[in-house]
Protein backbone atom coordinates (compact mmCIF):
# COMPACT_ATOMS: atom_id res chain seq x y z
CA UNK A 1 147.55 -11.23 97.58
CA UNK A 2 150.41 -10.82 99.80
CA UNK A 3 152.97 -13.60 100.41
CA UNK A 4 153.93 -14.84 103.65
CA UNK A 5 156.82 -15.52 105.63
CA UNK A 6 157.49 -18.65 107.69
CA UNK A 7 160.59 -17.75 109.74
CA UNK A 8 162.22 -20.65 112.48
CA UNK A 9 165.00 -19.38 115.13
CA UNK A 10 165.90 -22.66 116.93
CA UNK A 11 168.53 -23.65 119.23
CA UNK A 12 169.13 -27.29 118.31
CA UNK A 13 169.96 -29.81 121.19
CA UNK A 14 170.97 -32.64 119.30
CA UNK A 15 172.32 -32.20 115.82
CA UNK A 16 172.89 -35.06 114.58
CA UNK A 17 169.10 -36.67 115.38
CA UNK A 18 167.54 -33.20 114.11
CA UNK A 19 169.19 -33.62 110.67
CA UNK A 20 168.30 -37.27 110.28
CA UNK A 21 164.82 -37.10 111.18
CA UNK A 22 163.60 -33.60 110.33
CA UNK A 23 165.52 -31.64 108.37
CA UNK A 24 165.91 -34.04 105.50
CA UNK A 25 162.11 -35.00 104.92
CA UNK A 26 161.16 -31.37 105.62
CA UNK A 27 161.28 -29.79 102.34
CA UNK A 28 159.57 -31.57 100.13
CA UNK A 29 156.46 -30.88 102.60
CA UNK A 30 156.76 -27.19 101.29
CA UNK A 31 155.88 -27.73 97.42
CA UNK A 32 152.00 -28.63 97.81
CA UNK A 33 152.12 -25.21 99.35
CA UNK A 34 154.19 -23.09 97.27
CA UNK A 35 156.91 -22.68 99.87
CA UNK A 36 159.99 -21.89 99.24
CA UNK A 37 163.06 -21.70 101.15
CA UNK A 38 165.14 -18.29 100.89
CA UNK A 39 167.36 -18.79 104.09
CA UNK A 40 168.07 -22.03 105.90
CA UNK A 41 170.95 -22.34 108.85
CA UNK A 42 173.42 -19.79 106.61
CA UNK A 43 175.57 -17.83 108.26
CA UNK A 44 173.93 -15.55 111.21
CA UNK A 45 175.41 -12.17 112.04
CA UNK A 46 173.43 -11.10 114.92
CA UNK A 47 173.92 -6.72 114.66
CA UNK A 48 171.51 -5.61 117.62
CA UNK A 49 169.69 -7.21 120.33
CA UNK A 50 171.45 -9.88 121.80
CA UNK A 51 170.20 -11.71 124.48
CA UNK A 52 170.25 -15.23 125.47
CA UNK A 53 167.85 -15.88 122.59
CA UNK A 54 170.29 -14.46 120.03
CA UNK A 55 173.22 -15.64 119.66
CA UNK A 56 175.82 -17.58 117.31
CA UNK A 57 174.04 -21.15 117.63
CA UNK A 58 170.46 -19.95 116.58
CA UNK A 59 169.73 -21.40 113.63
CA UNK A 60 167.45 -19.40 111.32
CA UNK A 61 165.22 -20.55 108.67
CA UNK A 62 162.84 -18.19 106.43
CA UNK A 63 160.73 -20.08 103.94
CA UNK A 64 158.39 -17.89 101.70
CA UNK A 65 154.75 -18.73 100.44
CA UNK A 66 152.02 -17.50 98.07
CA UNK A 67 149.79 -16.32 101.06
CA UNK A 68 149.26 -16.65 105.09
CA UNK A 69 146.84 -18.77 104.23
CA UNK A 70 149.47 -21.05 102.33
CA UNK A 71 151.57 -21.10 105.02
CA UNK A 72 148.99 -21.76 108.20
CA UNK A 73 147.52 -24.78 105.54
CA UNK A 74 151.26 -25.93 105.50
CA UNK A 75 152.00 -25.61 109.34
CA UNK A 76 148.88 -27.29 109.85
CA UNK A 77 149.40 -30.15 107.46
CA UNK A 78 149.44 -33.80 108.05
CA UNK A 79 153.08 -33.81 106.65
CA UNK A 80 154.30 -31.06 109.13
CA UNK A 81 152.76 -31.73 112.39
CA UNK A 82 154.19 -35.40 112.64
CA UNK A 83 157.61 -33.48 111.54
CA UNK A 84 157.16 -30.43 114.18
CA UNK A 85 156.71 -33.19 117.00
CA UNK A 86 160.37 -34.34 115.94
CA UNK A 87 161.52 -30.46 115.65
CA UNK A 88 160.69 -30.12 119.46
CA UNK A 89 161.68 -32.75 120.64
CA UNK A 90 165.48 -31.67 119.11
CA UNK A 91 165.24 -28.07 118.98
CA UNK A 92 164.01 -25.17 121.01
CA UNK A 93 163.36 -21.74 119.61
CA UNK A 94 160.93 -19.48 117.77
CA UNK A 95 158.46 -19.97 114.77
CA UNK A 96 156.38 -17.86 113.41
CA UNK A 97 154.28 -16.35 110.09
CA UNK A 98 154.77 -12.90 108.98
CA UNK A 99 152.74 -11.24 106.30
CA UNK A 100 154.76 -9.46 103.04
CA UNK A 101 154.25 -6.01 101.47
């Protein structure tokens, strides 16, 4: 089975709501799932492409799981759709699932 990929770009619009009421109940919605975070808002050094959509205030987030199934069951969850509402409502960006070799 190949793991999958959860990977966020987001432009956040207000910082200071977005880390009180996502960021800090969002990662213990990962562990029913097997997800686990390998990059979250580090340091970004954008090397080709830029465009409005890339640029020094994109946060990035990559969060790895057992399967794509594992990750569409945790996008999908109860947990993480009430959270995602918040996310949007703060941020504005890019999400997406991409399958492993």
């Amino acid at each position: 089975m190949k793991k999958a990929y959860v990977v966020a770009e987001v432009i956040i619009h207000d910082p200071e709501r977005y880390a009180q009421e996502y960021s800090k109940y969002t990662l213990p919605t990962f562990e029913p799932y097997g997800g686990r975070v390998l990059a979250r808002g580090g340091l970004r050094e954008q090397l080709e492409g830029e465009d409005d959509q890339h640029h020094a205030g994109l946060r990035t987030v990559i969060v790895e799981f057992p399967s794509i199934e594992q990750a569409r069951a945790w996008y999908h969850s109860e947990a993480y759709t009430r959270l995602r509402e918040i996310r949007q409502n703060y941020s504005t960006g890019r999400f997406f699932i991409i399958e492993g070799g």
